[in-house]
PDB file of N, CA and C in Angstrom:
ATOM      1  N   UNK A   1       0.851  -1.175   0.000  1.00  0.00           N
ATOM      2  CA  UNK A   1       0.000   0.000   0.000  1.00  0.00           C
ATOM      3  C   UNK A   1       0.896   1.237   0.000  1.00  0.00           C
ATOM      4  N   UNK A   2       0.749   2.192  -0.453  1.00  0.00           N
ATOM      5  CA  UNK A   2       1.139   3.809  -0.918  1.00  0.00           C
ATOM      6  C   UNK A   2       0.198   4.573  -0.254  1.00  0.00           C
ATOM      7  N   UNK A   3       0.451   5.274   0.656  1.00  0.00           N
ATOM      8  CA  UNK A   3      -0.017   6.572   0.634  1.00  0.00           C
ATOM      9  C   UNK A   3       0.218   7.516   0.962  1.00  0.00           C
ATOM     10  N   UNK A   4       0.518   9.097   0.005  1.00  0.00           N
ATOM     11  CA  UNK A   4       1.212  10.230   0.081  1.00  0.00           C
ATOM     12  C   UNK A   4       0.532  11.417   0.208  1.00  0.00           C
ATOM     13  N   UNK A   5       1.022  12.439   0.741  1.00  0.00           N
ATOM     14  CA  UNK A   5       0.240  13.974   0.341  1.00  0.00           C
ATOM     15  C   UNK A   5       0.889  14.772  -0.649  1.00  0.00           C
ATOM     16  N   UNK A   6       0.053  15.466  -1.380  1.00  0.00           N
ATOM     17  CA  UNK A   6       0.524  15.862  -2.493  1.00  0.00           C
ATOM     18  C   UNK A   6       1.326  17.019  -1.798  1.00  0.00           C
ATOM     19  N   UNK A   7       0.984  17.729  -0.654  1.00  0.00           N
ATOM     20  CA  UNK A   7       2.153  18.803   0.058  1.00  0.00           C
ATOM     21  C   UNK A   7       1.351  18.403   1.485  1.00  0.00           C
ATOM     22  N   UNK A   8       2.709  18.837   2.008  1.00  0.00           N
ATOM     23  CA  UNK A   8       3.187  18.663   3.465  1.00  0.00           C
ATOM     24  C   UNK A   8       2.137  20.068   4.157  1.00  0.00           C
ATOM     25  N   UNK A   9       1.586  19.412   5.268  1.00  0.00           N
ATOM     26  CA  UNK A   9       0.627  20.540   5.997  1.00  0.00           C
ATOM     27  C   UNK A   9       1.866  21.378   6.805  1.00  0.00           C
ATOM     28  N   UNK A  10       2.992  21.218   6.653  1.00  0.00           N
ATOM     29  CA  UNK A  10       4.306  22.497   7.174  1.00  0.00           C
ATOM     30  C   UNK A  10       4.653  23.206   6.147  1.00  0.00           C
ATOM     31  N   UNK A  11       4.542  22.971   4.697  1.00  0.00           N
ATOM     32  CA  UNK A  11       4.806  23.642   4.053  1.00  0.00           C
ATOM     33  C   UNK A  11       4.799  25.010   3.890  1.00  0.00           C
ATOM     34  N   UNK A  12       5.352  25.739   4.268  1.00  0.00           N
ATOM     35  CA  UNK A  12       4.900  27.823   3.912  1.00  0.00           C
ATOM     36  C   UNK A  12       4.300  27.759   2.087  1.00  0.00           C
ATOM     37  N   UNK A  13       5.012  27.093   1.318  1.00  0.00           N
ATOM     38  CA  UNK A  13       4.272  27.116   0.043  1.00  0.00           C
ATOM     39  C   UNK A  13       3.744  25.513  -0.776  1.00  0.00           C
ATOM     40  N   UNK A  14       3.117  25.376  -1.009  1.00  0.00           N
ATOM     41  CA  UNK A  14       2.499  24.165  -2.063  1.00  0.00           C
ATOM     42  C   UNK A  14       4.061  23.975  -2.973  1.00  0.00           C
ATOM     43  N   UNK A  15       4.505  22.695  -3.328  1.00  0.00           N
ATOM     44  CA  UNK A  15       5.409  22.403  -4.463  1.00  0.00           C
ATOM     45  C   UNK A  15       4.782  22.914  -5.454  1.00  0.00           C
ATOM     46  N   UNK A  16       6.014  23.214  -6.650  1.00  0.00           N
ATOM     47  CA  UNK A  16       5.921  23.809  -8.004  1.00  0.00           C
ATOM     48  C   UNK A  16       5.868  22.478  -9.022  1.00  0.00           C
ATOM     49  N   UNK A  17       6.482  21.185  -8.529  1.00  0.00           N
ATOM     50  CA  UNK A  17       6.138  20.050  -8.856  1.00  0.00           C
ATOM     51  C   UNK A  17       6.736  18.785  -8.169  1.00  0.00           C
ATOM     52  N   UNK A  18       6.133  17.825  -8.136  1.00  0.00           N
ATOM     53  CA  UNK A  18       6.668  16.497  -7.206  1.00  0.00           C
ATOM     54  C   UNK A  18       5.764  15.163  -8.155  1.00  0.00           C
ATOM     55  N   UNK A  19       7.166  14.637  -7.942  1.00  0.00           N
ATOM     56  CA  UNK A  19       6.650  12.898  -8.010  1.00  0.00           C
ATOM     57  C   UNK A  19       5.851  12.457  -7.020  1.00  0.00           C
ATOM     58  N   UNK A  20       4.878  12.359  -7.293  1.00  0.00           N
ATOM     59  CA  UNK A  20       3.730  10.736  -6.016  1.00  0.00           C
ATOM     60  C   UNK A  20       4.275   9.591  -6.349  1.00  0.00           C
ATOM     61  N   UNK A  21       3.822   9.310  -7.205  1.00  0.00           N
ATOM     62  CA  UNK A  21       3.994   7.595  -7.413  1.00  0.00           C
ATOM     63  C   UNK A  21       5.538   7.880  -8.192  1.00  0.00           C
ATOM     64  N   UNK A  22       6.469   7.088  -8.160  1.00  0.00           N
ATOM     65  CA  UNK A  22       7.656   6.518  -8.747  1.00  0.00           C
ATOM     66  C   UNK A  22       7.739   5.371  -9.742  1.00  0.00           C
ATOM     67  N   UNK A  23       8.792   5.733 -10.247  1.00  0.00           N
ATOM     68  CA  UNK A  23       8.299   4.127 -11.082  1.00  0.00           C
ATOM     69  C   UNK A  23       9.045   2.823 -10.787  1.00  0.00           C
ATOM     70  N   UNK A  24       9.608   2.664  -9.619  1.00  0.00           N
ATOM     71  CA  UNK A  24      10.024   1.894  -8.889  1.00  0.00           C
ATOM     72  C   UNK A  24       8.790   1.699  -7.257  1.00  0.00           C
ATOM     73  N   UNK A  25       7.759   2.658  -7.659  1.00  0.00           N
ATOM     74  CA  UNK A  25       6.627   2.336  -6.605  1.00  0.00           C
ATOM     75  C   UNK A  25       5.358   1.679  -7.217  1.00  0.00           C
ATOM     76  N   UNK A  26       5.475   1.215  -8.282  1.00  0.00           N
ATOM     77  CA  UNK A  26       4.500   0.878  -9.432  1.00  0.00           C
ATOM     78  C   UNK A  26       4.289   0.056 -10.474  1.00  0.00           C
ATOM     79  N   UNK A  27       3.764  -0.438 -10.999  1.00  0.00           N
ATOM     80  CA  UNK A  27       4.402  -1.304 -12.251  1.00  0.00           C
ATOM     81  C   UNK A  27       4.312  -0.287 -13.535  1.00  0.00           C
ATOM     82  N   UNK A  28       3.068   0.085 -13.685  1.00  0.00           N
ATOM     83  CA  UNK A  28       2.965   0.869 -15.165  1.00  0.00           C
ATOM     84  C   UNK A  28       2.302   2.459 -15.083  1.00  0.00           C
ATOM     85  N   UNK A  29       1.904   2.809 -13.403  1.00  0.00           N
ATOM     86  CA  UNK A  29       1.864   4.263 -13.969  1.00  0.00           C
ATOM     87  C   UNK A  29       2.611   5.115 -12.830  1.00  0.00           C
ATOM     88  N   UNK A  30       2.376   6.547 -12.755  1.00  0.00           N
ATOM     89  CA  UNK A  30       3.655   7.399 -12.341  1.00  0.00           C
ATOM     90  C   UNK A  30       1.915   8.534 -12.160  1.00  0.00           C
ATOM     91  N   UNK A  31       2.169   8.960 -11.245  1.00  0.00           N
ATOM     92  CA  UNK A  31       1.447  10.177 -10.518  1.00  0.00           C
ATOM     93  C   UNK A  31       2.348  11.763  -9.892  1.00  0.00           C
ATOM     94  N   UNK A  32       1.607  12.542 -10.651  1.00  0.00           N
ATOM     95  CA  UNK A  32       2.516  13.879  -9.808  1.00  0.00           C
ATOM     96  C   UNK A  32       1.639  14.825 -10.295  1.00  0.00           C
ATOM     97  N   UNK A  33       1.912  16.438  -9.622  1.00  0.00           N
ATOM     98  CA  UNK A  33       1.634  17.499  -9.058  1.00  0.00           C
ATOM     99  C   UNK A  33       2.630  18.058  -9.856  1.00  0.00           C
ATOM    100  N   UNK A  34       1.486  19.658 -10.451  1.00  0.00           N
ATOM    101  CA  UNK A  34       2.562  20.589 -11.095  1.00  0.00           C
ATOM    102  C   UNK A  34       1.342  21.781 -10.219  1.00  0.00           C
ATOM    103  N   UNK A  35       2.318  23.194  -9.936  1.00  0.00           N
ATOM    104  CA  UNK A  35       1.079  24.255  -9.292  1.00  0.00           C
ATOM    105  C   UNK A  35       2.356  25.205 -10.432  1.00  0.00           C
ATOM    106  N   UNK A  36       1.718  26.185 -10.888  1.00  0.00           N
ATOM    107  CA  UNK A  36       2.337  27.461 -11.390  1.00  0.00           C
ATOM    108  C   UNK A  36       1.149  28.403 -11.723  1.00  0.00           C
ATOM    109  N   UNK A  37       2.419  29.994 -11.434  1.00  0.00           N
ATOM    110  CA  UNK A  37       1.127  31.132 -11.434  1.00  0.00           C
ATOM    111  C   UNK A  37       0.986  31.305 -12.154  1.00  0.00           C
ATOM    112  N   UNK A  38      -0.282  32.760 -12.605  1.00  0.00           N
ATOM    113  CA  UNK A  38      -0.396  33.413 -13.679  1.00  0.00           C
ATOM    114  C   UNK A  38       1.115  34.155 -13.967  1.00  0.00           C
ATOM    115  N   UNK A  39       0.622  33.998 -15.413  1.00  0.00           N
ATOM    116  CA  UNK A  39       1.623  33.908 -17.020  1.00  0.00           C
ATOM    117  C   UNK A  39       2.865  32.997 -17.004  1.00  0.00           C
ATOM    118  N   UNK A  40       2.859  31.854 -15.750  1.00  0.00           N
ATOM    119  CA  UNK A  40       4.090  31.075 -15.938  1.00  0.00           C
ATOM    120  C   UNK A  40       3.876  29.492 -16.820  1.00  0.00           C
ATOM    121  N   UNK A  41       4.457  28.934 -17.657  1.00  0.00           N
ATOM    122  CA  UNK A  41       4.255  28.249 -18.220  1.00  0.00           C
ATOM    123  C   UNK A  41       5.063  26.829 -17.892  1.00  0.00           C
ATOM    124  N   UNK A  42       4.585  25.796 -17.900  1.00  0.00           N
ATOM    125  CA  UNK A  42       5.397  24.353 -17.709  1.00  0.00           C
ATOM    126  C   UNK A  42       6.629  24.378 -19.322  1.00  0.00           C
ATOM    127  N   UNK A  43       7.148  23.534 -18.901  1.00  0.00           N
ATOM    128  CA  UNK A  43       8.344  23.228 -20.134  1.00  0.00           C
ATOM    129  C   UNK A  43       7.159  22.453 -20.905  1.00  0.00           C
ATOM    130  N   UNK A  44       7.807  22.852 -22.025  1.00  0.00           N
ATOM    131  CA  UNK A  44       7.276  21.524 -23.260  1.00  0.00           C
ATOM    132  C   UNK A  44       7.620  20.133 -23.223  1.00  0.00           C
ATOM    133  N   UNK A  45       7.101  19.448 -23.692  1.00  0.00           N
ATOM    134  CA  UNK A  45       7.098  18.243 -23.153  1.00  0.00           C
ATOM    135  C   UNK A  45       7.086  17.416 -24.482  1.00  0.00           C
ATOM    136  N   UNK A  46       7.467  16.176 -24.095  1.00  0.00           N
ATOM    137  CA  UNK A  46       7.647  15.152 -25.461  1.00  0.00           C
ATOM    138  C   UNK A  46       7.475  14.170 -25.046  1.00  0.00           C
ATOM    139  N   UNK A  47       7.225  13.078 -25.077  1.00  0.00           N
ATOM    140  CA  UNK A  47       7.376  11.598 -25.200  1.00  0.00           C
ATOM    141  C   UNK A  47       6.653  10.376 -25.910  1.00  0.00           C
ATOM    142  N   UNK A  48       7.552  10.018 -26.609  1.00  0.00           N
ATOM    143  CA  UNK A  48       7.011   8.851 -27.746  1.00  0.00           C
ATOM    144  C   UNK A  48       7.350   7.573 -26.924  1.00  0.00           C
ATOM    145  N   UNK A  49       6.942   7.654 -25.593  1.00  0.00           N
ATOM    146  CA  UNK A  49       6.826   6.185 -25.109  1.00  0.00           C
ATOM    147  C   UNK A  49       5.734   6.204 -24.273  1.00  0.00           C
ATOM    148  N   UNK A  50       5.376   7.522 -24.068  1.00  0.00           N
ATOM    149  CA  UNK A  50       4.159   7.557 -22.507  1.00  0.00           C
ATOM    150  C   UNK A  50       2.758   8.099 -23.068  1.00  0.00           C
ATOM    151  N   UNK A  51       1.936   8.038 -22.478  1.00  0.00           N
ATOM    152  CA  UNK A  51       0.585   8.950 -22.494  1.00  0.00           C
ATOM    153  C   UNK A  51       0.317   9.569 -21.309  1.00  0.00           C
ATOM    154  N   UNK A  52       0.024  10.761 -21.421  1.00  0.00           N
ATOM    155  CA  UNK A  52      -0.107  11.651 -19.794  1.00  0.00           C
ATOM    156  C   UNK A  52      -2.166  12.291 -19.558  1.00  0.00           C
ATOM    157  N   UNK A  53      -2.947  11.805 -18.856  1.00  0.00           N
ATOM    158  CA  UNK A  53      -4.269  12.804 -18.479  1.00  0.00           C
ATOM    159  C   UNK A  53      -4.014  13.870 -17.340  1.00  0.00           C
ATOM    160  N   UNK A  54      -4.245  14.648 -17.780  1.00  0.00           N
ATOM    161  CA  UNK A  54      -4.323  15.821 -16.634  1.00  0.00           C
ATOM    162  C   UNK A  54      -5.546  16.263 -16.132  1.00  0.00           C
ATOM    163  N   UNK A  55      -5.631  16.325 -14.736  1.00  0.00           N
ATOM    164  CA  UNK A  55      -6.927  16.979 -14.124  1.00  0.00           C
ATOM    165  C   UNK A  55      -6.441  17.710 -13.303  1.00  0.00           C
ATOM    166  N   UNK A  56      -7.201  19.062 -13.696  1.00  0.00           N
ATOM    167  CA  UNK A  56      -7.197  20.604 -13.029  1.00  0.00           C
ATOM    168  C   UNK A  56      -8.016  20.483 -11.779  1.00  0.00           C
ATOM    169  N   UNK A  57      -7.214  20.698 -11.083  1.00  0.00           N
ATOM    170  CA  UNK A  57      -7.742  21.141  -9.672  1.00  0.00           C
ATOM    171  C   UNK A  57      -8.194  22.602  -9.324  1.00  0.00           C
ATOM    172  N   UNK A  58      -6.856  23.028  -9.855  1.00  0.00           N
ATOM    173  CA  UNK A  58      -7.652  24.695  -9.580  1.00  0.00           C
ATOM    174  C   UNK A  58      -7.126  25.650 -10.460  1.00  0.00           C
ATOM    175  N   UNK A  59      -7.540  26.691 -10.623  1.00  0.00           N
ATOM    176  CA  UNK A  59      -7.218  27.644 -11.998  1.00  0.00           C
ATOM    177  C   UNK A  59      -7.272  27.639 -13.267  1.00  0.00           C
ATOM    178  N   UNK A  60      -6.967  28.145 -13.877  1.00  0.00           N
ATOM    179  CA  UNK A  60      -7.254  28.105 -15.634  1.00  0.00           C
ATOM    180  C   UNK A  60      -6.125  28.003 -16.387  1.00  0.00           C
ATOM    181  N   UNK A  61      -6.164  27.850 -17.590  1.00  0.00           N
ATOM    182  CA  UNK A  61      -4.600  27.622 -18.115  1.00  0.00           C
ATOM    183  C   UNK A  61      -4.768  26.977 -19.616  1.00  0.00           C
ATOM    184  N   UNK A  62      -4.054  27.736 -20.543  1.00  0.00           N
ATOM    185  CA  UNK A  62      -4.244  27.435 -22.087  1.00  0.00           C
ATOM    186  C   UNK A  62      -3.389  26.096 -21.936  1.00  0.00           C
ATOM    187  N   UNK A  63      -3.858  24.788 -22.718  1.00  0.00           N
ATOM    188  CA  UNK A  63      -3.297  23.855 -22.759  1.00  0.00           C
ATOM    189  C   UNK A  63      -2.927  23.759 -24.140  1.00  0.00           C
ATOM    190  N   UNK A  64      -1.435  23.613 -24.489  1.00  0.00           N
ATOM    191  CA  UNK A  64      -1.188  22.911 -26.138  1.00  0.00           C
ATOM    192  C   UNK A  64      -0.703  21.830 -26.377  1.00  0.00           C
ATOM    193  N   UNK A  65      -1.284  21.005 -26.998  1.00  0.00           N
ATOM    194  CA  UNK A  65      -0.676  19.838 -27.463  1.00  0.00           C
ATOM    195  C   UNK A  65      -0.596  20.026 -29.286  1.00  0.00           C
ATOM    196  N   UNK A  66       0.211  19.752 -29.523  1.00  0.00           N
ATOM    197  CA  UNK A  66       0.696  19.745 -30.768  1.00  0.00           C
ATOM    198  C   UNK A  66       0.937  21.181 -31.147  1.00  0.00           C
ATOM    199  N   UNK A  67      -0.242  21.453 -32.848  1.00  0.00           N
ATOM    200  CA  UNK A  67      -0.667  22.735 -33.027  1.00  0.00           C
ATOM    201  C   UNK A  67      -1.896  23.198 -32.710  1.00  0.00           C
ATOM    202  N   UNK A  68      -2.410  22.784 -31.591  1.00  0.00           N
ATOM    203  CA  UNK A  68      -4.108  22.933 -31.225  1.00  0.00           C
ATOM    204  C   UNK A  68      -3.687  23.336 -29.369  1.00  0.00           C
ATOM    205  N   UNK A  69      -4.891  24.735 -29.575  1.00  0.00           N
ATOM    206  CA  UNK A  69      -4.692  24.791 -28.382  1.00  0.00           C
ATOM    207  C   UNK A  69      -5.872  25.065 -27.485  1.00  0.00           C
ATOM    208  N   UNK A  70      -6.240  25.186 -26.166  1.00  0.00           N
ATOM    209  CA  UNK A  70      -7.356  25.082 -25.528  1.00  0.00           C
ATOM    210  C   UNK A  70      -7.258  25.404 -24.097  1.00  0.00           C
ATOM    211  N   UNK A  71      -8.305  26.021 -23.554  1.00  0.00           N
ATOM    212  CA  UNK A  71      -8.521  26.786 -22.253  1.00  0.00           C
ATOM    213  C   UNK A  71      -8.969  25.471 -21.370  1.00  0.00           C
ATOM    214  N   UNK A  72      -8.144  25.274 -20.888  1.00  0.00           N
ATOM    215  CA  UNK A  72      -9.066  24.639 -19.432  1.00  0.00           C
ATOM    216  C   UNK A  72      -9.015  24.796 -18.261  1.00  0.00           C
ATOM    217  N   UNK A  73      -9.997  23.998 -16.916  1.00  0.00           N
ATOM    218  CA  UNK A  73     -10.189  25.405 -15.883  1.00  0.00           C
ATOM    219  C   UNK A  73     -10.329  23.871 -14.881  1.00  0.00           C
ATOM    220  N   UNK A  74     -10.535  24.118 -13.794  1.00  0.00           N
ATOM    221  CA  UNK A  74     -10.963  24.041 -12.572  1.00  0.00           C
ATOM    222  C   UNK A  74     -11.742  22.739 -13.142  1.00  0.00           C
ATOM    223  N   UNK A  75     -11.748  21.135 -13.006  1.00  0.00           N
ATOM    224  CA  UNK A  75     -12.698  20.180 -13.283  1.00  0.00           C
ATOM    225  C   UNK A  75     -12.571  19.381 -14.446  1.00  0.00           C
ATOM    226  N   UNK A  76     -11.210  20.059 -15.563  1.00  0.00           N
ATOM    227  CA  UNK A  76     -11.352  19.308 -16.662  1.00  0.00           C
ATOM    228  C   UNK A  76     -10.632  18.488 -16.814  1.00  0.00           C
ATOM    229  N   UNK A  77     -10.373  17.053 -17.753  1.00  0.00           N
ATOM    230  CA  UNK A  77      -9.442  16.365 -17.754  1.00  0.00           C
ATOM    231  C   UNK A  77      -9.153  16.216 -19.404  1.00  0.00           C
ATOM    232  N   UNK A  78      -7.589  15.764 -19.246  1.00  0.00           N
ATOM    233  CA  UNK A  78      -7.407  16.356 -20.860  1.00  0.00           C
ATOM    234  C   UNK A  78      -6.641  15.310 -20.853  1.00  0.00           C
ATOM    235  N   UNK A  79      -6.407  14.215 -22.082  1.00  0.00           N
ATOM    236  CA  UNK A  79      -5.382  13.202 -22.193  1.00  0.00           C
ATOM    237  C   UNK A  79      -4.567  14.285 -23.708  1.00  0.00           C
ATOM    238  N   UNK A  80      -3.372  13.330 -23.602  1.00  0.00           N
ATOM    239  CA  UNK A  80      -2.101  13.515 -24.068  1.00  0.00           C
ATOM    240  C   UNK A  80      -1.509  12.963 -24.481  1.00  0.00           C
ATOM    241  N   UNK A  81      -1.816  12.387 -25.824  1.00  0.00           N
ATOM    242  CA  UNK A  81      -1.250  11.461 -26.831  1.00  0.00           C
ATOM    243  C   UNK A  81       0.246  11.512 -26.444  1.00  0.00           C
ATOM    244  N   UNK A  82       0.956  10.032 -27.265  1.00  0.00           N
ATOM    245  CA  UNK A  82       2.744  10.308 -27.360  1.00  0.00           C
ATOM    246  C   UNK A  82       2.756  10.496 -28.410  1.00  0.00           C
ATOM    247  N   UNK A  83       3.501  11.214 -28.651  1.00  0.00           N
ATOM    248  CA  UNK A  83       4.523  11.649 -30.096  1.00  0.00           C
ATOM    249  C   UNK A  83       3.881  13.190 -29.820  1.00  0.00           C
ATOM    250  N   UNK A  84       3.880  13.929 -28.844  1.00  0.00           N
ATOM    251  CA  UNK A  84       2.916  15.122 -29.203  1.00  0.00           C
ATOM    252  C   UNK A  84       3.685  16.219 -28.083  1.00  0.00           C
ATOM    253  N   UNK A  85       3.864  17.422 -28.815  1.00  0.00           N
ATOM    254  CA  UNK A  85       4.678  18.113 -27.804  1.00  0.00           C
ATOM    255  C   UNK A  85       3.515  18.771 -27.075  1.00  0.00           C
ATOM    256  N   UNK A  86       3.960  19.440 -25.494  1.00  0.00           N
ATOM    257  CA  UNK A  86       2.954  19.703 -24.789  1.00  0.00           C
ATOM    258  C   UNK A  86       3.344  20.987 -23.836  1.00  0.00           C
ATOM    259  N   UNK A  87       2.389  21.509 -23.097  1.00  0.00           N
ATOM    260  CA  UNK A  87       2.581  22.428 -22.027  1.00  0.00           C
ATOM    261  C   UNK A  87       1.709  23.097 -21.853  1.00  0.00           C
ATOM    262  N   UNK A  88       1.569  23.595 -20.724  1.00  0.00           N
ATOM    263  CA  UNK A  88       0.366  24.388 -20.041  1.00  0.00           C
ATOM    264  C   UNK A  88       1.134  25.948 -20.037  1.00  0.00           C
ATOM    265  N   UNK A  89       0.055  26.926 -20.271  1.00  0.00           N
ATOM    266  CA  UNK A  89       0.503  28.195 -19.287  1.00  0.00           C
ATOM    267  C   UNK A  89      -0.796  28.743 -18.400  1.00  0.00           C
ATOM    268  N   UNK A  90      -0.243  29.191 -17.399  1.00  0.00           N
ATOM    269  CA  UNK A  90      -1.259  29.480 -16.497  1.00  0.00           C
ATOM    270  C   UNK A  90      -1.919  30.954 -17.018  1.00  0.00           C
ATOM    271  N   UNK A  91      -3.425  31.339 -17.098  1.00  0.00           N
ATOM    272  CA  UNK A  91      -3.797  32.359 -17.341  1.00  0.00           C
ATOM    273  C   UNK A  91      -4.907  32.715 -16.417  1.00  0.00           C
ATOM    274  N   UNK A  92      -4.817  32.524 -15.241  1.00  0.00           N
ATOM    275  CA  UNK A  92      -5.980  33.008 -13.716  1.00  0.00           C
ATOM    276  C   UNK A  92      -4.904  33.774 -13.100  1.00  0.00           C
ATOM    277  N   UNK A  93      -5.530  34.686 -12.078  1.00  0.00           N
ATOM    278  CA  UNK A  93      -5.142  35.061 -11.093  1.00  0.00           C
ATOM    279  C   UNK A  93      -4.533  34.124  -9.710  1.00  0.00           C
ATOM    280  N   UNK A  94      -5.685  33.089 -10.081  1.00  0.00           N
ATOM    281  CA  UNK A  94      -5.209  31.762  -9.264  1.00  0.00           C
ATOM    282  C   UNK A  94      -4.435  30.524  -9.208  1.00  0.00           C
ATOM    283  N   UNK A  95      -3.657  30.065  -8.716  1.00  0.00           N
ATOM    284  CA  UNK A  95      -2.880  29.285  -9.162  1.00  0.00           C
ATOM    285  C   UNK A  95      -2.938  28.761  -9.773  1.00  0.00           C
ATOM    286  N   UNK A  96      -2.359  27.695 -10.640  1.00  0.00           N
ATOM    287  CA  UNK A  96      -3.347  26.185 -11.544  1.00  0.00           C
ATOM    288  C   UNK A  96      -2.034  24.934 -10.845  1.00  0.00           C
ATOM    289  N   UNK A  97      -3.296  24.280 -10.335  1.00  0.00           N
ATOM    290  CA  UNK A  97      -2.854  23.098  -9.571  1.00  0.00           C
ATOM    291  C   UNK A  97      -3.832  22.216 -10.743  1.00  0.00           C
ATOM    292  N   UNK A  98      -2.819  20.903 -11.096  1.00  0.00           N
ATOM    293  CA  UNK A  98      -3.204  19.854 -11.906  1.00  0.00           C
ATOM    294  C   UNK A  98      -2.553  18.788 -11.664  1.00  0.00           C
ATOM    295  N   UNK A  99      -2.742  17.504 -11.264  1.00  0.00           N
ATOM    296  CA  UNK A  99      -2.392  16.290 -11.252  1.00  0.00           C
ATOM    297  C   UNK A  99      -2.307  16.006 -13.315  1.00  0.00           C
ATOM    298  N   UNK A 100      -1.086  15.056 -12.526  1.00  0.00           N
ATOM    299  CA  UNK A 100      -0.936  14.221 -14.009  1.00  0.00           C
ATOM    300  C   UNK A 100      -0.551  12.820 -14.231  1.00  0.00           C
ATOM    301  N   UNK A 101      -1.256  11.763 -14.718  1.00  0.00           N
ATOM    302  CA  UNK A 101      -0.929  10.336 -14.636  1.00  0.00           C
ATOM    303  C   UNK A 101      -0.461  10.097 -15.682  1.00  0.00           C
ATOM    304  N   UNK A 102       0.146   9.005 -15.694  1.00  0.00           N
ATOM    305  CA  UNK A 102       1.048   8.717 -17.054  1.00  0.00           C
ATOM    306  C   UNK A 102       1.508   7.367 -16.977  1.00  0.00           C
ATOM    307  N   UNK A 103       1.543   6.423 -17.912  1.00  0.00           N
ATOM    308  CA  UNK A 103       2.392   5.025 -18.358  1.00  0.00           C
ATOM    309  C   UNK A 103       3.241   4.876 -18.200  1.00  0.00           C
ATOM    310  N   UNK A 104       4.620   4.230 -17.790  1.00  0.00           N
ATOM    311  CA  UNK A 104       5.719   3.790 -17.601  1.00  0.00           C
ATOM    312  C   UNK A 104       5.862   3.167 -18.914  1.00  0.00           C
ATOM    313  N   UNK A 105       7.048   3.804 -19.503  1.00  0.00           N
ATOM    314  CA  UNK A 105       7.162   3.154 -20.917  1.00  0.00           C
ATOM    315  C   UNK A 105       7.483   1.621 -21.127  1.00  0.00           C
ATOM    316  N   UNK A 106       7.185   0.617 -21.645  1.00  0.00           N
ATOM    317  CA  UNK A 106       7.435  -0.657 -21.392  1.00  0.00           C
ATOM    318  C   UNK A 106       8.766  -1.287 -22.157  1.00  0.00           C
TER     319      UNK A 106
END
């Protein structure tokens, strides 16, 4: 059995990102936490071995995958083909906290 908090109730701030699950805690998927403010953006992203869903916890934030891009907010979940470059930028006043699951490449 596993069980983690996504941040520590001592924390003065929420992580900017953390591993949950490992892939030495798992067989095939990997769990983590990204929080960033308004106008900050995650790195782009790649992988032609994984698939990643993201669910927004809180805030808003243009999502791109490929050449298509899209607003999502507070409740949505968005999968993430491989072979597809990716990244969020935050566009709320409020943070954007999003979990993200993903495959362990085999």
């Amino acid at each position: 059995m596993l069980i983690r908090k996504i941040w520590e109730d001592n924390e003065k701030e929420r992580p900017r990102e953390k591993l949950l699950v490992t892939q030495d805690e798992a067989e095939t998927i990997a769990l983590g936490y990204v929080s960033i403010s308004d106008g900050e953006s995650t790195q782009v992203g790649f992988h032609d071995d994984e698939e990643e869903i993201y669910v927004v916890l809180k805030g808003k934030a243009i999502l791109k995958i490929g050449d298509e891009e899209t607003v999502v907010e507070k409740g949505s979940v968005a999968y993430v083909p491989r072979n597809m470059h990716h990244s969020m930028k935050c566009i709320s006043s409020e943070k954007l906290e999003y979990l993200y699951f993903a495959n362990w490449p085999k």
